[in-house]
N, C-alpha and C. Protein backbone atom coordinates (compact mmCIF):
# COMPACT_ATOMS: atom_id res chain seq x y z
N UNK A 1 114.36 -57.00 159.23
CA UNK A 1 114.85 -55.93 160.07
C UNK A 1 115.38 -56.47 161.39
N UNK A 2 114.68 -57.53 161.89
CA UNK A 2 115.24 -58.10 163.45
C UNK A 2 116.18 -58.44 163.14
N UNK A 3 116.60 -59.30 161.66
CA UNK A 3 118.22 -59.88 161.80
C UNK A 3 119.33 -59.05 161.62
N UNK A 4 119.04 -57.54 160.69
CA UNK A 4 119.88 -56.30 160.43
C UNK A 4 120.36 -55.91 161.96
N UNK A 5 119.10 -56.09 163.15
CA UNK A 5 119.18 -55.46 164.20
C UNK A 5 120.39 -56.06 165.31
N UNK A 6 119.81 -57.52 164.68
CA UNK A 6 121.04 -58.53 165.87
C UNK A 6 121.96 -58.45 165.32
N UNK A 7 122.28 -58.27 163.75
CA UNK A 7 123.68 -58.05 163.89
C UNK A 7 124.34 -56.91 163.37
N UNK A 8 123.91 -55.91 163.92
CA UNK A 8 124.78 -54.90 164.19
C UNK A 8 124.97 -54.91 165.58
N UNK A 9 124.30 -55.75 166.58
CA UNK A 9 124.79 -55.69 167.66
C UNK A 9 126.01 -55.95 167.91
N UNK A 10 126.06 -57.25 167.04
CA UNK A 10 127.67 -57.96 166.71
C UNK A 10 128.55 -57.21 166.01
N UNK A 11 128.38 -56.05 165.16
CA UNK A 11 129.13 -55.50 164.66
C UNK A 11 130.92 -55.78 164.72
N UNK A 12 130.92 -55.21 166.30
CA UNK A 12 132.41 -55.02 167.00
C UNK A 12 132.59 -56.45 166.69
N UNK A 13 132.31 -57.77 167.27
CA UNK A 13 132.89 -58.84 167.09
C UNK A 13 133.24 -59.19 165.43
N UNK A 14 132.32 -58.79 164.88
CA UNK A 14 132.16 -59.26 162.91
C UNK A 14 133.58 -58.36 162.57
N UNK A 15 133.39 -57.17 163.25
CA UNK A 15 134.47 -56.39 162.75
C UNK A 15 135.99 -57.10 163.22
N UNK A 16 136.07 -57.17 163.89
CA UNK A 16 137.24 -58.01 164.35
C UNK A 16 137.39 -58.93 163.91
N UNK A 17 136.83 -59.99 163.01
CA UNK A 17 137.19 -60.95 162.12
C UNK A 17 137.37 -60.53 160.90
N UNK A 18 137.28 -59.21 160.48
CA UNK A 18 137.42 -58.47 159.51
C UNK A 18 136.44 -59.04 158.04
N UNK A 19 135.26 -59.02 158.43
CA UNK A 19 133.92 -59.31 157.82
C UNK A 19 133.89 -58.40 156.99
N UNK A 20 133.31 -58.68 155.74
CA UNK A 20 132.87 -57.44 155.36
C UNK A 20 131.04 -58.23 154.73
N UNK A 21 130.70 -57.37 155.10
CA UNK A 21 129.01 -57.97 155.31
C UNK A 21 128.30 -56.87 154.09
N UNK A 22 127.35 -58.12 153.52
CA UNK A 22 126.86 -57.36 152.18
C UNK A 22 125.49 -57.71 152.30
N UNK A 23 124.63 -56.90 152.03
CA UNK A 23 122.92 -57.25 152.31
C UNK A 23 122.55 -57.12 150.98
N UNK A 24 121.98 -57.59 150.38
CA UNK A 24 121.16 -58.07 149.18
C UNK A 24 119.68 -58.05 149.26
N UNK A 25 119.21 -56.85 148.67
CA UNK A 25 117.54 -56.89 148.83
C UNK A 25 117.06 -56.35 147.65
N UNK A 26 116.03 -57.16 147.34
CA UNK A 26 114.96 -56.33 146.52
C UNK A 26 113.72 -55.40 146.72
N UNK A 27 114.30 -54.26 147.64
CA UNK A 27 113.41 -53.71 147.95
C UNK A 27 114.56 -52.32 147.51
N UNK A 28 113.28 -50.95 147.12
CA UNK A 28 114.11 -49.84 146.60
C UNK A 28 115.33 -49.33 147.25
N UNK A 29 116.10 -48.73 147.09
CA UNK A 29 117.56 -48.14 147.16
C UNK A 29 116.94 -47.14 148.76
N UNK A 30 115.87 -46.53 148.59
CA UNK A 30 115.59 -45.78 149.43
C UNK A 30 115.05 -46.49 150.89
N UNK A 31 114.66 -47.17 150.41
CA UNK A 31 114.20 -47.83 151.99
C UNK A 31 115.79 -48.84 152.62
N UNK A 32 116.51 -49.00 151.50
CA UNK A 32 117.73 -50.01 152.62
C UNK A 32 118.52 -48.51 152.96
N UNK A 33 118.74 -47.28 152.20
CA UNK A 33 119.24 -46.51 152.89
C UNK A 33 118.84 -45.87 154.54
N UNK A 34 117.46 -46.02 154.53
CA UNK A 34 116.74 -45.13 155.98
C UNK A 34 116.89 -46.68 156.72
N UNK A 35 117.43 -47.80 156.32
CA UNK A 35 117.64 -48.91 156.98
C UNK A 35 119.09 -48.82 158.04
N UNK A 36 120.10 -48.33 156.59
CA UNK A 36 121.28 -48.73 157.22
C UNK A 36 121.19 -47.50 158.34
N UNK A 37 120.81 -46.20 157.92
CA UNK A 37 120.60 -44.92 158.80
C UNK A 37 120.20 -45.43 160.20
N UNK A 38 118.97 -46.25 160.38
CA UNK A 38 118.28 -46.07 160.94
C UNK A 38 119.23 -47.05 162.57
N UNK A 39 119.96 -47.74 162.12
CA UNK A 39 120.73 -49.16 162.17
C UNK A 39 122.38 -48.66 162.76
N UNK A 40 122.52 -47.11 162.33
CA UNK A 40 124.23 -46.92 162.08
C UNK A 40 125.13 -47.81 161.25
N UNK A 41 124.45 -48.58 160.52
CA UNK A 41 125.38 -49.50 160.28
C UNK A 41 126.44 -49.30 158.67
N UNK A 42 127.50 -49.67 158.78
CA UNK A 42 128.18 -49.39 157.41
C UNK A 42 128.67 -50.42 156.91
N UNK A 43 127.76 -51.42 156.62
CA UNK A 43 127.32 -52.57 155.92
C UNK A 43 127.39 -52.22 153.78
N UNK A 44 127.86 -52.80 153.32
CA UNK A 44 126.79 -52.73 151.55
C UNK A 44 126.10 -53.34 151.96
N UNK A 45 124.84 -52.03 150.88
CA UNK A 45 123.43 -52.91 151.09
C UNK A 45 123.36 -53.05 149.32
N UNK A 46 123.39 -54.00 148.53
CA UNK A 46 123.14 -53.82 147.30
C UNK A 46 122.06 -54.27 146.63
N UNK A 47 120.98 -53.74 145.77
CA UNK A 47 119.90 -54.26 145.54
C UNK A 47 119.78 -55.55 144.01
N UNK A 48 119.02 -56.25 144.32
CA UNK A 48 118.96 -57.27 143.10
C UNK A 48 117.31 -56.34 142.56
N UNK A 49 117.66 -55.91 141.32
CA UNK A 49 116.27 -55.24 141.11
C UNK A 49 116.16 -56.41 140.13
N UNK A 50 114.66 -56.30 140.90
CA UNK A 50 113.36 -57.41 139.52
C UNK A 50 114.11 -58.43 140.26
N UNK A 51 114.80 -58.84 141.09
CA UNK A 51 114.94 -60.29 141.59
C UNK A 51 115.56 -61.11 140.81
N UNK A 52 116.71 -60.56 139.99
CA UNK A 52 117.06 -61.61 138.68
C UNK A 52 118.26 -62.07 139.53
N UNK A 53 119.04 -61.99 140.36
CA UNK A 53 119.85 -62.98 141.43
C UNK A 53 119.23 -64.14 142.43
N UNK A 54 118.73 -63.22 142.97
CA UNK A 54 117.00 -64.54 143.32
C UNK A 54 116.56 -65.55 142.71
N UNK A 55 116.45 -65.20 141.63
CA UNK A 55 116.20 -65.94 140.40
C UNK A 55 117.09 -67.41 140.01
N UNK A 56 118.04 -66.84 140.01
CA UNK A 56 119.19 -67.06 139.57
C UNK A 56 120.08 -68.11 141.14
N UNK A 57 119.17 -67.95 142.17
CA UNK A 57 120.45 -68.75 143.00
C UNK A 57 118.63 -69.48 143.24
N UNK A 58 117.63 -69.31 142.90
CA UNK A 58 116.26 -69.98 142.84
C UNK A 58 115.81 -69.99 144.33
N UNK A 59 116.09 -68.88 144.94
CA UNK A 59 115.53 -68.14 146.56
C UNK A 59 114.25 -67.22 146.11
N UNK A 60 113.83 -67.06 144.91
CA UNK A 60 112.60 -66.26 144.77
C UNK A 60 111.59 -66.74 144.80
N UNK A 61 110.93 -66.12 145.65
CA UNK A 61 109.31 -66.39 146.78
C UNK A 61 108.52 -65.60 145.55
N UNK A 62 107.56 -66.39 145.02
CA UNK A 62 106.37 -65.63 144.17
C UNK A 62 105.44 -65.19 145.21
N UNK A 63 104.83 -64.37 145.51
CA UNK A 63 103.88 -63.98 146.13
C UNK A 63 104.14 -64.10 147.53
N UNK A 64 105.38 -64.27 148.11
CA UNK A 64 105.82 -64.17 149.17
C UNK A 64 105.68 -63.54 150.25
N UNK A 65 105.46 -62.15 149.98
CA UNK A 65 105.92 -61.37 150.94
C UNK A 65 104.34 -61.25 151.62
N UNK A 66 104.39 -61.34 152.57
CA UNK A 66 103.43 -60.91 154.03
C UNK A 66 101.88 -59.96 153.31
N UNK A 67 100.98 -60.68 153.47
CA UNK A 67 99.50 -59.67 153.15
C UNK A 67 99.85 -58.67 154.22
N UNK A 68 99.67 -57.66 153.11
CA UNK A 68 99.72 -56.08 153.89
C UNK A 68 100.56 -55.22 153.43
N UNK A 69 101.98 -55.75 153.07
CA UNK A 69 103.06 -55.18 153.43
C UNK A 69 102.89 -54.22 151.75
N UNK A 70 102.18 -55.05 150.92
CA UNK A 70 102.43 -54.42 149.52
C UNK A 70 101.61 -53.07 149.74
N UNK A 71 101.05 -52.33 150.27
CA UNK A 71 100.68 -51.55 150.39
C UNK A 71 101.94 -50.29 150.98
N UNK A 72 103.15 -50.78 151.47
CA UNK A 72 104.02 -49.95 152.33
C UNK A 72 105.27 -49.74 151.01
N UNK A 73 104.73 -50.31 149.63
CA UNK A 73 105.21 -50.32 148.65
C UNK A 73 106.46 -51.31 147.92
N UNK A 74 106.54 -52.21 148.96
CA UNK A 74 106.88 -53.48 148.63
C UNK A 74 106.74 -54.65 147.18
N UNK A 75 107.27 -55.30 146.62
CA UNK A 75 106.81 -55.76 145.56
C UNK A 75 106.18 -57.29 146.28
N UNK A 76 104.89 -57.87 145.66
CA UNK A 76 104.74 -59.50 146.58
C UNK A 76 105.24 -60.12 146.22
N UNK A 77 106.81 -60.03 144.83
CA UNK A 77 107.69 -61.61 145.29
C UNK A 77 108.55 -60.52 145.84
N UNK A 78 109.22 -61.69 146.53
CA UNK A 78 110.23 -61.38 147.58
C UNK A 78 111.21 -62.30 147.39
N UNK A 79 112.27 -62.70 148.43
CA UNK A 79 113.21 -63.87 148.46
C UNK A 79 113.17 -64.36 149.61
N UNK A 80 113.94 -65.52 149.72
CA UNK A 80 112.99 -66.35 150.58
C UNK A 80 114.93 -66.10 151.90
N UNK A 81 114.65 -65.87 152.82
CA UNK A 81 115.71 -65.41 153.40
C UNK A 81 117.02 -66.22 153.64
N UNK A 82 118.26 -65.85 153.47
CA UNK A 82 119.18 -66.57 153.12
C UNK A 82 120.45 -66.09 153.31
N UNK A 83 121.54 -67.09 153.97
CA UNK A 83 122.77 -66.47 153.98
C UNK A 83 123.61 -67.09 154.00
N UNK A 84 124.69 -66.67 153.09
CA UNK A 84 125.91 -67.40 153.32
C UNK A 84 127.33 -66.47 153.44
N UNK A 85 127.82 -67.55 153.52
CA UNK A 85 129.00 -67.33 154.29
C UNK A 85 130.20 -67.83 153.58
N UNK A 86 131.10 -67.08 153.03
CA UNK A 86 132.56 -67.08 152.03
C UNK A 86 133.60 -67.30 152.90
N UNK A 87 134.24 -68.00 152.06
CA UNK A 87 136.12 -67.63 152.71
C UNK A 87 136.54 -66.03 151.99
N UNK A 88 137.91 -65.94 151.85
CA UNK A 88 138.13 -65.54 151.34
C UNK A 88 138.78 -65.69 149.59
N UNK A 89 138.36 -66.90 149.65
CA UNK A 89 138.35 -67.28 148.03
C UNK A 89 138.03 -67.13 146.84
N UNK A 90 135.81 -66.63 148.10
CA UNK A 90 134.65 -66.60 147.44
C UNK A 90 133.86 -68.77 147.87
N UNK A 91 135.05 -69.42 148.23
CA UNK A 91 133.93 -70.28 148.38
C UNK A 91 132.88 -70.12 149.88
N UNK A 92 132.05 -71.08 149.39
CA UNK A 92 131.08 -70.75 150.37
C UNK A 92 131.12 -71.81 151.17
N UNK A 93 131.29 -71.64 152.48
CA UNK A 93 131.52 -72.19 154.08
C UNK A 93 130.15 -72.37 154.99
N UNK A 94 129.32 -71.72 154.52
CA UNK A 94 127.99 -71.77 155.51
C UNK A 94 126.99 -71.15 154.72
N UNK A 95 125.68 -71.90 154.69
CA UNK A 95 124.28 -71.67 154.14
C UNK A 95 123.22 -72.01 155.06
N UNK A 96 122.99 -70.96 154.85
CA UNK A 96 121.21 -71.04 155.68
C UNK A 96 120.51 -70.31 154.84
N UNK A 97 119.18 -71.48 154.57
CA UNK A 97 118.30 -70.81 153.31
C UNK A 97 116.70 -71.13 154.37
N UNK A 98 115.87 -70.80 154.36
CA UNK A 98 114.73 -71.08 155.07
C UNK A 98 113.43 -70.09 154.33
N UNK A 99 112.43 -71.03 154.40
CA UNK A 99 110.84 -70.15 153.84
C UNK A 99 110.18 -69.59 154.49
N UNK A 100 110.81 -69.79 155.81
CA UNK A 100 110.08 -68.47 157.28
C UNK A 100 110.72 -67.62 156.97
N UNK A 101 110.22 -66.28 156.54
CA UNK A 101 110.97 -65.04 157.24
C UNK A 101 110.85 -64.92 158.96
N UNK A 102 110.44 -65.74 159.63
CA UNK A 102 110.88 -65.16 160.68
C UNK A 102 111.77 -65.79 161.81
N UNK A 103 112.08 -66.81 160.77
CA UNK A 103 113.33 -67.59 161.03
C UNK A 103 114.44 -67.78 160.98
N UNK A 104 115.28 -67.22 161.42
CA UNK A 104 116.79 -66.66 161.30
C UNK A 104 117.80 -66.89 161.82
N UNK A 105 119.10 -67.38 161.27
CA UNK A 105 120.22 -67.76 162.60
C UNK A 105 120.84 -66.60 163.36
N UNK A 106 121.06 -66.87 164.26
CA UNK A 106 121.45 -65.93 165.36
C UNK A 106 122.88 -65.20 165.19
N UNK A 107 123.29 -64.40 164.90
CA UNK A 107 124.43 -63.96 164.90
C UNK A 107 125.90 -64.42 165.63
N UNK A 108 125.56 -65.36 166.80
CA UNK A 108 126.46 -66.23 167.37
C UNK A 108 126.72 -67.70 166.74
N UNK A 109 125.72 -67.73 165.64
CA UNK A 109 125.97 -68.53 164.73
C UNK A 109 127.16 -67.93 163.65
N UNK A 110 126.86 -67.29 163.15
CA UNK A 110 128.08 -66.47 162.09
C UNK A 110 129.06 -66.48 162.94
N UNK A 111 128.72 -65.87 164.38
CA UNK A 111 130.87 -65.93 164.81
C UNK A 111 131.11 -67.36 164.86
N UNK A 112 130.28 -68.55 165.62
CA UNK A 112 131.16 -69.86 165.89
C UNK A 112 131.91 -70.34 164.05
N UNK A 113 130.63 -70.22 163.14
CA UNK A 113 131.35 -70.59 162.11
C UNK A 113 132.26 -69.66 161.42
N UNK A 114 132.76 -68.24 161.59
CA UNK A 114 133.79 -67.84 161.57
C UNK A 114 135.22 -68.28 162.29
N UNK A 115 134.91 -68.55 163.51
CA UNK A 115 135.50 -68.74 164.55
C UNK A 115 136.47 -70.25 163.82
N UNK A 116 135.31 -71.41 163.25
CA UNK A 116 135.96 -72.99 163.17
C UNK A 116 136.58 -73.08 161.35
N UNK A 117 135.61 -71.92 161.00
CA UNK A 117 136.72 -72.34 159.47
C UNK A 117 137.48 -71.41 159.12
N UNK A 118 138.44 -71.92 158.20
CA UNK A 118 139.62 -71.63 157.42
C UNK A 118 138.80 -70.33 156.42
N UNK A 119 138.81 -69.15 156.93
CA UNK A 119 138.43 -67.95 156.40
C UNK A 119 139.97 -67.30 155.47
């Protein structure tokens, strides 16, 4: 949620590079909606249910997610947080994969590397 938060701050700048920003979660349809609500933001949020993209790019955290949280109805694997960054080709220009969730690049990271490559 802190990184949804920083960058919608950026929005206006992302928008002006003509971003189009896609969130990927495995968590229900209903909670990224009261997300984007909550956020203003008009982002896709699209869900990987059962984690079979996770899977599949091998970012899935078994038992990952935070003691506690499975109670707020969360599933405990999770993915392990991650982002990249396309041209417009589809190739990919920038990865950040990390096993902290609470470790995250800064949104002035996404503009400089918007900013230096061939988008």
């Amino acid at each position: 949620m802190a990184q949804i938060k920083e960058i919608a701050s950026q929005y206006k700048e992302l928008e002006k590079r003509n971003v189009n920003i896609v969130f990927i979660s495995p968590q229900p349809h209903k909670q990224t909606k009261t997300l984007a609500k909550k956020f203003n933001l008009n982002f896709n949020f699209l869900i990987d249910h059962k984690g079979k993209v996770a899977q599949q790019l091998n970012i899935l955290s078994k038992n990952g997610l935070p003691i506690g949280l499975q109670t707020l109805g969360y599933n405990s694997d999770t993915v392990m947080p991650t982002v990249l960054i396309t041209n417009k080709e589809g190739k990919i220009v920038f990865v950040d994969l990390t096993n902290n969730y609470r470790v995250r690049p800064e949104p002035k990271t996404f503009l400089r590397i918007l900013d230096t490559c061939d988008l």
